[in-house]
Structure formats: C-alpha cells, structure tokens
C-alpha atoms as a PDB file:
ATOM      1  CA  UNK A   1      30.695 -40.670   1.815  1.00  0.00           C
ATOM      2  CA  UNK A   2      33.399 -42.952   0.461  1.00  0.00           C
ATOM      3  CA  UNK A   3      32.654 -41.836  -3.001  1.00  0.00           C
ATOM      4  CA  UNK A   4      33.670 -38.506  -2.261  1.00  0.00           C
ATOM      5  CA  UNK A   5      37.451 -37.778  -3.168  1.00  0.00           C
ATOM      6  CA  UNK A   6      39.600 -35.444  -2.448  1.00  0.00           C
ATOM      7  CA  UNK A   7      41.720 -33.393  -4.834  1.00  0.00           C
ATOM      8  CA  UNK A   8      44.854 -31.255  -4.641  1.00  0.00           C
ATOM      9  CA  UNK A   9      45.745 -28.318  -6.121  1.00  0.00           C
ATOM     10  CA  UNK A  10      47.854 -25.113  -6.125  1.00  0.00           C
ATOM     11  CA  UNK A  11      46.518 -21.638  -6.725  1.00  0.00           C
ATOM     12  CA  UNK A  12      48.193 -18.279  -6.969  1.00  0.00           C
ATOM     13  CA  UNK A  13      46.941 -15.770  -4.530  1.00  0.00           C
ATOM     14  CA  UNK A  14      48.556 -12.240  -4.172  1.00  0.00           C
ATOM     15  CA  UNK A  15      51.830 -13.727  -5.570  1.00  0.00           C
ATOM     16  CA  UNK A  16      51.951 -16.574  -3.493  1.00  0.00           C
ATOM     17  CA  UNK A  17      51.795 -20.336  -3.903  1.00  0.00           C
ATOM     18  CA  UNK A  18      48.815 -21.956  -1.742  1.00  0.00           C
ATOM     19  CA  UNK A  19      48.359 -25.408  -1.702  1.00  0.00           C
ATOM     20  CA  UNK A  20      44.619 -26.881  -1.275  1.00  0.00           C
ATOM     21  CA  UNK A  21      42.418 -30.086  -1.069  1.00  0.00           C
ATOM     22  CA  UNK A  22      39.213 -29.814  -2.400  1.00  0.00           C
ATOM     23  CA  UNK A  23      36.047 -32.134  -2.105  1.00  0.00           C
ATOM     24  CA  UNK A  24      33.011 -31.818  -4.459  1.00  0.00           C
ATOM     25  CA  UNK A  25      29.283 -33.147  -4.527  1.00  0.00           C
ATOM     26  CA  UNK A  26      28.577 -36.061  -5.719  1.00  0.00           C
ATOM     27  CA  UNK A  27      24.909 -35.258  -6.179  1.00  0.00           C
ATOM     28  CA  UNK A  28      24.512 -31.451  -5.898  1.00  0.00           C
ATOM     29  CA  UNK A  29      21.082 -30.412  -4.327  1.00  0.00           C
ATOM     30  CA  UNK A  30      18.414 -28.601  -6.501  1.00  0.00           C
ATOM     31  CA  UNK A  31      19.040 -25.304  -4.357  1.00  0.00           C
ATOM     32  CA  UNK A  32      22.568 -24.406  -4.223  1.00  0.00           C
ATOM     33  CA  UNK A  33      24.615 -24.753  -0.960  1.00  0.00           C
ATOM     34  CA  UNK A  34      27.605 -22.015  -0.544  1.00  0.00           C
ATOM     35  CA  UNK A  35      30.704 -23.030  -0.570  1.00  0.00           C
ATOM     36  CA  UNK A  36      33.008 -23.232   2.005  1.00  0.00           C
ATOM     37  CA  UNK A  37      36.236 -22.456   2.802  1.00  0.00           C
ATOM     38  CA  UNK A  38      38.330 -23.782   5.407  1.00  0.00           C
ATOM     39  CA  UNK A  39      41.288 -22.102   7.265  1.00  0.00           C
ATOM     40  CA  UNK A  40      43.454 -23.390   9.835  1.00  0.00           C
ATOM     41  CA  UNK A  41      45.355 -23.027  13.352  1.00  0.00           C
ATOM     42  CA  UNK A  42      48.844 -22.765  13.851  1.00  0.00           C
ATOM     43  CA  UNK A  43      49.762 -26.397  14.254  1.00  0.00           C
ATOM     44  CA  UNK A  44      47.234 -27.655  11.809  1.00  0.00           C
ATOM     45  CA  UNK A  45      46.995 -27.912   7.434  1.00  0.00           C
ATOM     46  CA  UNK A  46      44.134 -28.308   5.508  1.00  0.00           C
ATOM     47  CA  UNK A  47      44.615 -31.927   5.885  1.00  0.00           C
ATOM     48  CA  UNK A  48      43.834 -31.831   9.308  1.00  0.00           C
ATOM     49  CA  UNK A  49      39.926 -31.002   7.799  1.00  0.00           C
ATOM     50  CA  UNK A  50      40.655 -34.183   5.946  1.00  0.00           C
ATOM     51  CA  UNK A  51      41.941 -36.215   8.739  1.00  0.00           C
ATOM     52  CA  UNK A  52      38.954 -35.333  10.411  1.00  0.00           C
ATOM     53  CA  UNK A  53      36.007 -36.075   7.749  1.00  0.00           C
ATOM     54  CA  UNK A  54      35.442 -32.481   7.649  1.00  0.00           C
ATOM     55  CA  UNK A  55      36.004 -32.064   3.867  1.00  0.00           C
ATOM     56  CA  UNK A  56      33.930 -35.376   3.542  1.00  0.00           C
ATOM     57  CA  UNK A  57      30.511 -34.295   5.566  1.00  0.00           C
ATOM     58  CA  UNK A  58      30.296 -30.689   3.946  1.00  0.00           C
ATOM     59  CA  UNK A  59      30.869 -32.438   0.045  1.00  0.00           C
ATOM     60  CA  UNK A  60      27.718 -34.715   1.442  1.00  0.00           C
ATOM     61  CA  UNK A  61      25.805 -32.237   2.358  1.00  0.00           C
ATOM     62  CA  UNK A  62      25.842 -30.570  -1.263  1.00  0.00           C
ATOM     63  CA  UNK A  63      28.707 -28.288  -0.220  1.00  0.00           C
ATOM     64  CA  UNK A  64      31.960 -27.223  -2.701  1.00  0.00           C
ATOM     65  CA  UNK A  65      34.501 -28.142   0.225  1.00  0.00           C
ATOM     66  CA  UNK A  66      38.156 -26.408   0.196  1.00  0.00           C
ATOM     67  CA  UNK A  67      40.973 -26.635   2.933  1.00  0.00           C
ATOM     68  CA  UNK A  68      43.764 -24.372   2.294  1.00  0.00           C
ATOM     69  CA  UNK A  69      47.481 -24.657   4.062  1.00  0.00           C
ATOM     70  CA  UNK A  70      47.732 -20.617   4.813  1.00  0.00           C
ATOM     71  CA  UNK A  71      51.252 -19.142   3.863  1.00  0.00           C
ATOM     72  CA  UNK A  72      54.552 -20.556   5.846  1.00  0.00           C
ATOM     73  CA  UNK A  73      52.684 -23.816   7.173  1.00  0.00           C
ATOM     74  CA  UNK A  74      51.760 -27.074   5.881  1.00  0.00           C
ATOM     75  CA  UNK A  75      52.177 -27.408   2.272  1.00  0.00           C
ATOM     76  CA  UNK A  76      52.593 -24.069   1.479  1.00  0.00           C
ATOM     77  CA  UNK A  77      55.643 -23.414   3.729  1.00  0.00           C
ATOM     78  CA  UNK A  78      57.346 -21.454   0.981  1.00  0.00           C
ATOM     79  CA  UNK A  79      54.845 -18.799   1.042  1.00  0.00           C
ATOM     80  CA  UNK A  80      55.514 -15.566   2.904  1.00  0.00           C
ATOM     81  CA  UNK A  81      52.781 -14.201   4.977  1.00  0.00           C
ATOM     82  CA  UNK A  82      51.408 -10.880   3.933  1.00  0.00           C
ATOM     83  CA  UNK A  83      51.488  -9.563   7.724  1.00  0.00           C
ATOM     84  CA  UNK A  84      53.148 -10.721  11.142  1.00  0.00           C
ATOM     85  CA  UNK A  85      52.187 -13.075  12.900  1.00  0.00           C
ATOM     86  CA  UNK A  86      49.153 -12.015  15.077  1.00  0.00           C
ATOM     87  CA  UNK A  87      48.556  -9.025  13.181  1.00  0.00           C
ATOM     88  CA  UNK A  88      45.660  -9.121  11.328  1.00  0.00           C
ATOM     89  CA  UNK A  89      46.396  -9.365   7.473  1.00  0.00           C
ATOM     90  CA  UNK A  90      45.254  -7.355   4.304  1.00  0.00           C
ATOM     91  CA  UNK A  91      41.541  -8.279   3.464  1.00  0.00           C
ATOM     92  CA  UNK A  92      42.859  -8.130  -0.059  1.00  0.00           C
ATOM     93  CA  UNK A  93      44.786 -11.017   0.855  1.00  0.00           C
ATOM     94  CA  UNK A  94      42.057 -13.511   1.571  1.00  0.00           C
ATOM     95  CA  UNK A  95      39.883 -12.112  -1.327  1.00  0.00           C
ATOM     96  CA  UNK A  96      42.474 -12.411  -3.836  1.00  0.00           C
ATOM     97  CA  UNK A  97      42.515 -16.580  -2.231  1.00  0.00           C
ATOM     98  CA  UNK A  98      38.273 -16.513  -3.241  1.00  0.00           C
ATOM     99  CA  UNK A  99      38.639 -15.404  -6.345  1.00  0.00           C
ATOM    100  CA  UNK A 100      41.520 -17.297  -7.336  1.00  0.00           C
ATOM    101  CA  UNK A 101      39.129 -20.500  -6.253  1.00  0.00           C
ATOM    102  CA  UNK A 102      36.129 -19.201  -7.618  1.00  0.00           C
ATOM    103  CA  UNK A 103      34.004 -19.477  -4.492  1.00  0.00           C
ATOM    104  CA  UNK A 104      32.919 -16.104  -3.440  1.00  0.00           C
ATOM    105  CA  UNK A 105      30.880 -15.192  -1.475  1.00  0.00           C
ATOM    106  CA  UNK A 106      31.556 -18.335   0.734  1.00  0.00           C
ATOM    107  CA  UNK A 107      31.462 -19.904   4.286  1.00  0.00           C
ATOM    108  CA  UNK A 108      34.567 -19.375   5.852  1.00  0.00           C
ATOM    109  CA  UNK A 109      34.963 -21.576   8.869  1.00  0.00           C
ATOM    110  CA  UNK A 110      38.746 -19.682  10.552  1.00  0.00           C
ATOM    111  CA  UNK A 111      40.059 -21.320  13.742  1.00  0.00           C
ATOM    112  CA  UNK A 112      42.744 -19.506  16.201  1.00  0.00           C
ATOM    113  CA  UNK A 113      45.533 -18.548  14.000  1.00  0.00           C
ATOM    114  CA  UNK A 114      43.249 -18.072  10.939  1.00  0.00           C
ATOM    115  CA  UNK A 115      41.325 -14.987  12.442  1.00  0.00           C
ATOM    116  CA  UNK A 116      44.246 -12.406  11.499  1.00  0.00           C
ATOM    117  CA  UNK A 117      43.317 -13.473   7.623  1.00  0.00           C
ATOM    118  CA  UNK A 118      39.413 -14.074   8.349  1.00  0.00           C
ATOM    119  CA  UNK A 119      38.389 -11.121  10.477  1.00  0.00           C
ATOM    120  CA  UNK A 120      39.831  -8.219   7.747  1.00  0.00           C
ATOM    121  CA  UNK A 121      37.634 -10.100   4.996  1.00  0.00           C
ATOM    122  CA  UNK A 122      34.879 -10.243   7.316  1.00  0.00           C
ATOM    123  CA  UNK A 123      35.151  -6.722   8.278  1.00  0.00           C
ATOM    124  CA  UNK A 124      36.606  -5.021   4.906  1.00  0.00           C
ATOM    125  CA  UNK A 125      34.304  -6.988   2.472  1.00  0.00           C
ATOM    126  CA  UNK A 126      31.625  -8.681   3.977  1.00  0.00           C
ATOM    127  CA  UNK A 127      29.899  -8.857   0.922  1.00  0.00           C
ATOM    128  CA  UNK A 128      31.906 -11.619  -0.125  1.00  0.00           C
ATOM    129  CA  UNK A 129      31.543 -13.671   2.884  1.00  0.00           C
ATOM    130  CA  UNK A 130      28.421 -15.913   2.762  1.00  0.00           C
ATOM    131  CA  UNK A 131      28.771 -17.054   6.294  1.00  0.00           C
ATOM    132  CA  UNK A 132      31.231 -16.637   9.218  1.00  0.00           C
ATOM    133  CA  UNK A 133      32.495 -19.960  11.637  1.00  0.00           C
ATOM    134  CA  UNK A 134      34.798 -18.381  13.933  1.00  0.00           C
ATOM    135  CA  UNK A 135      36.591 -21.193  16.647  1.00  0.00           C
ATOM    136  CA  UNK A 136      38.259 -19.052  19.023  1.00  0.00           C
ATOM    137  CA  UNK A 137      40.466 -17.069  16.113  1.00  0.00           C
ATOM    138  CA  UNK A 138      42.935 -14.527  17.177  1.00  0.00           C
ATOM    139  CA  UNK A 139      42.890 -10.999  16.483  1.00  0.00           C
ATOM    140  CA  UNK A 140      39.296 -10.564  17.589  1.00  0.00           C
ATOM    141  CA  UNK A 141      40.780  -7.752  20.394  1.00  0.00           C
ATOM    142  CA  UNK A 142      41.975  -5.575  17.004  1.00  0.00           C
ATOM    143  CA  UNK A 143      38.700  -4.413  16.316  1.00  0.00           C
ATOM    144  CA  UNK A 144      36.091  -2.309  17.747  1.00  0.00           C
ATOM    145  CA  UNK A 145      32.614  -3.115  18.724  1.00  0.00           C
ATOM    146  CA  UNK A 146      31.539  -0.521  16.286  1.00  0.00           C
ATOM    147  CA  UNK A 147      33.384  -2.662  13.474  1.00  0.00           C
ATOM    148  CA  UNK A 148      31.816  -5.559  14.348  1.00  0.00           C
ATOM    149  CA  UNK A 149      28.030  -3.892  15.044  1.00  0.00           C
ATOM    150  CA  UNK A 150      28.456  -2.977  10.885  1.00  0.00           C
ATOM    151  CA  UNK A 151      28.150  -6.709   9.975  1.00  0.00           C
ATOM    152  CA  UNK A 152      25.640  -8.475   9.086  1.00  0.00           C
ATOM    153  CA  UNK A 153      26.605 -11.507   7.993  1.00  0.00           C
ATOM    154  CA  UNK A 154      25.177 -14.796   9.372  1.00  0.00           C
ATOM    155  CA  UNK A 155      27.962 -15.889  12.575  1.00  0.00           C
ATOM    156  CA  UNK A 156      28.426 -18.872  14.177  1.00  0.00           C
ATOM    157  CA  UNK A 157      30.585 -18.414  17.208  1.00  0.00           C
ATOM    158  CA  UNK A 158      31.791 -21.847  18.084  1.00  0.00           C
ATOM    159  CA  UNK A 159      34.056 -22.426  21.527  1.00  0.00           C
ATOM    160  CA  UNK A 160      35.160 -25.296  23.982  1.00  0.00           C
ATOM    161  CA  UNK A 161      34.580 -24.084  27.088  1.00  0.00           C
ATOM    162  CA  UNK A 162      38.023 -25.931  28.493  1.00  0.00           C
ATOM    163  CA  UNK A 163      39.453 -22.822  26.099  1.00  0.00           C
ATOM    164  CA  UNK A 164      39.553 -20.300  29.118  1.00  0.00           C
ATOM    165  CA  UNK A 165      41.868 -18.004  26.984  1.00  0.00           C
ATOM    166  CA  UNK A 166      41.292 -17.648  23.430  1.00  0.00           C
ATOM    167  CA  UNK A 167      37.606 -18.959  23.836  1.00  0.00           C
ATOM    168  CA  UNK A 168      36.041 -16.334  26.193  1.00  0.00           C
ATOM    169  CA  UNK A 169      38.174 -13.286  24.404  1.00  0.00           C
ATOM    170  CA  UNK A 170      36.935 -13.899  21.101  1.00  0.00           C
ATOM    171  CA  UNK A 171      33.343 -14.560  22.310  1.00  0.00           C
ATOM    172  CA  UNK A 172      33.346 -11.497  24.425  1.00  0.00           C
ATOM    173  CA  UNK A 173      34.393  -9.696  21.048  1.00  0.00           C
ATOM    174  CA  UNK A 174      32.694 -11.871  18.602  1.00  0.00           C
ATOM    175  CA  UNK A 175      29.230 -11.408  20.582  1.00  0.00           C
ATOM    176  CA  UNK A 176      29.312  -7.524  18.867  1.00  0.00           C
ATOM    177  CA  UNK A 177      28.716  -9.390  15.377  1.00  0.00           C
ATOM    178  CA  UNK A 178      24.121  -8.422  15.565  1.00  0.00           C
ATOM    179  CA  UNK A 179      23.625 -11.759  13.277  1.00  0.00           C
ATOM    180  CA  UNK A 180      25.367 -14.298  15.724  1.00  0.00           C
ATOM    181  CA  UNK A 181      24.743 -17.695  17.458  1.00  0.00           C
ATOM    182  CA  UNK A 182      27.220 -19.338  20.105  1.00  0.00           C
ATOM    183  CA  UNK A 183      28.068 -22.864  19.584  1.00  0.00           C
ATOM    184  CA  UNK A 184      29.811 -24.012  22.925  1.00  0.00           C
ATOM    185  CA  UNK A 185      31.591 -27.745  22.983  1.00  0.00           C
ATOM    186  CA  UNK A 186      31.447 -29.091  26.359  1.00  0.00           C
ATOM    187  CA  UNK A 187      34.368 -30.578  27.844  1.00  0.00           C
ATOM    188  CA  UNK A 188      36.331 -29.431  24.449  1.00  0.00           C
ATOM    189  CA  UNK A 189      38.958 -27.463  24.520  1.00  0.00           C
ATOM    190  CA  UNK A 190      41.148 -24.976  22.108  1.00  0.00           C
ATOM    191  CA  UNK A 191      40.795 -27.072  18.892  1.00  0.00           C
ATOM    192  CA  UNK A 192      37.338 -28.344  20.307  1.00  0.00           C
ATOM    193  CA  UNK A 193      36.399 -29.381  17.073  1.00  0.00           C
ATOM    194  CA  UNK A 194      39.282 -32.689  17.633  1.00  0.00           C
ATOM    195  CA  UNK A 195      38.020 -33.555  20.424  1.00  0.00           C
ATOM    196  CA  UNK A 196      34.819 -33.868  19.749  1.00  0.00           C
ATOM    197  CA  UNK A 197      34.332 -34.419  15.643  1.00  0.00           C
ATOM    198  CA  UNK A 198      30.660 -35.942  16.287  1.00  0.00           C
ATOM    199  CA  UNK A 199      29.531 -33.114  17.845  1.00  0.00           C
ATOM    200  CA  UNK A 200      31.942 -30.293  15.577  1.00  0.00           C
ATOM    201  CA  UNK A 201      29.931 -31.387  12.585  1.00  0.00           C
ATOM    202  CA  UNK A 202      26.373 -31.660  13.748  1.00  0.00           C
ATOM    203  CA  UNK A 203      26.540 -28.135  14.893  1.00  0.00           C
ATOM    204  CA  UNK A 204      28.469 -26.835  11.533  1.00  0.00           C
ATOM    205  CA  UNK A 205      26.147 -28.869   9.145  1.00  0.00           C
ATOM    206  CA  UNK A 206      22.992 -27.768  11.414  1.00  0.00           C
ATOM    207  CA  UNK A 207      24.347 -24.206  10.374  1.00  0.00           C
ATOM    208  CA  UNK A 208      24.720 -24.501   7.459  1.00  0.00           C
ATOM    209  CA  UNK A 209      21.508 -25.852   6.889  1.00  0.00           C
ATOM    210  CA  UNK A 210      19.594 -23.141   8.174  1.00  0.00           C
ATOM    211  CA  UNK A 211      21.228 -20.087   6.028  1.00  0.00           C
ATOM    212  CA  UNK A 212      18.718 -18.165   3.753  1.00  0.00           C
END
C-alpha cells in the first residue's frame, strides 16, 4: 500500500466549502468496485480514516476512497451545517456532496454523528447509495420501521458491543433495513473501528467484496 497517496481537495456542496482526502487505485480491477465515501463522528475528520489506513486498504482493494470533514469540524470548520445538531439533515445535502465528487451511487460508511446526513440520503434517495456501513450513527430513532422496511439497499450494521447506548439503539432500528447484516466488534466500543483497526477492515473489505 505505500504507493497509494493521498490527495486533498475542496469541493462546493450546497454552498458550502468541504474539505476532503482522497485515495485512488493504483491498479483498478477489471470489474469496477463502487466507490466509497467516508463520513465521520463528532470528534473525528476525515483524517482520522487516514490515520487509521482506512483510505489506504479500500484504494487497495480497487476502491475510489474519499474522507470528507462534514460542515463546522475538522477542516471544514467554516462551513455551516444545513440542520442542528442531531437533527437529521436535508438528503439534498449529502447528494449535492456525491455529485459534486462524482461518485454516485456509492458506499457510504457514516459513524455516530454522521447518521443525521447519511440516514435522509439513505432514506430519500436510495438510488444513489450503492451500499450502507452504518457504526452506531445517530438519528436512527427519527424514522419509522416502515421507512426503513422501503430500502433495499445492501446494509452492513457494524457495532462494539462495549457501545451499550448508541450501539443497541441504532441496531434495534437499523435491523428494519430487509437487506442487512450485523457486524458486532467484541470488546470494542463506540468508535469500535479504533480499537480494533485489524478487525474494522476485514469485516468492511469482506463487505465490500461480496456486493453484486
């Protein structure tokens, strides 16, 4: 993996500034891979999916990789969020952030904080979601079981089961999604994927692989 950089960029999304990293094959496979965006907790940044090798293993694995800071953290602190905090967001929101990169429809892997701008997409316009990697994301209570029973988009529901909050409220509503598998971390916690990157990425990349 250590020919695989990592760039940065800016795009404009709904009026606002959003920075990004963004990490490309080096070989891209014969059959084309999705792409795959990442979102991000509270106290996290897209380079946290750097940090971690994240961006890295996905480019490897013949994957368009981006990581964007979501609007008032990391490097895009000067950008406004389109809703309150814990209120989920217009799905035009995260659409306009695909099609300013290009890359729908495409994975989107949305930990905690990232669920109010994941979960209207999902819902809204889930033809432009190719996949959906939920990690305990907020704002799963805002929506009905009927909402989610609509969906048929391909769901990984990933946990740690040390998260006795977020984790078992957004599985109990996540589990409504029909095309779903649950990916619990052992011994992992709220941001299970730090605490246990090994594991994290064999159970993303296994995904991944297995989408038709």
């Amino acid at each position: 993996m250590a020919d695989i950089q990592v760039q940065d960029g800016c795009i404009s999304a709904a009026g606002q500034s959003l920075f990004y990293r963004e990490a490309l094959p080096v070989h891209p496979p014969s059959s084309p891979c999705p792409p795959v965006l990442l979102l991000h907790g509270m106290r996290f940044s897209s380079q946290t999916w750097q940090d971690l090798g994240t961006l890295h293993k996905l480019a490897a694995a013949g994957h368009r990789a981006v990581a964007v800071d979501l609007p008032g953290l990391g490097r895009s602190s000067a950008a406004v969020a389109p809703s309150p905090l814990g209120e989920p967001a217009p799905a035009a929101f995260l659409q306009a952030v695909l099609e300013s990169l290009h890359m729908a429809p495409a994975v989107l892997i949305s930990p905690s904080l990232s669920g109010m701008y994941s979960l209207p997409l999902l819902l809204h316009s889930p033809e432009r979601v190719a996949a959906y990697v939920p990690v305990a994301p907020i704002c799963t209570d805002k929506f009905s079981a009927q909402d989610y029973g609509g969906v048929q988009v391909p769901t990984l529901i990933v946990y740690g089961d040390g998260d006795a909050q977020l984790g078992e409220v957004s599985l109990r509503n996540l589990e409504n999604l029909p095309n779903h598998q649950v990916f619990c971390m052992k011994g992992a916690g709220h941001a299970c994927y730090l605490d246990d990157a090994d594991t994290w990425h064999r159970g993303l990349l296994a995904f991944l692989a297995n989408l038709k």
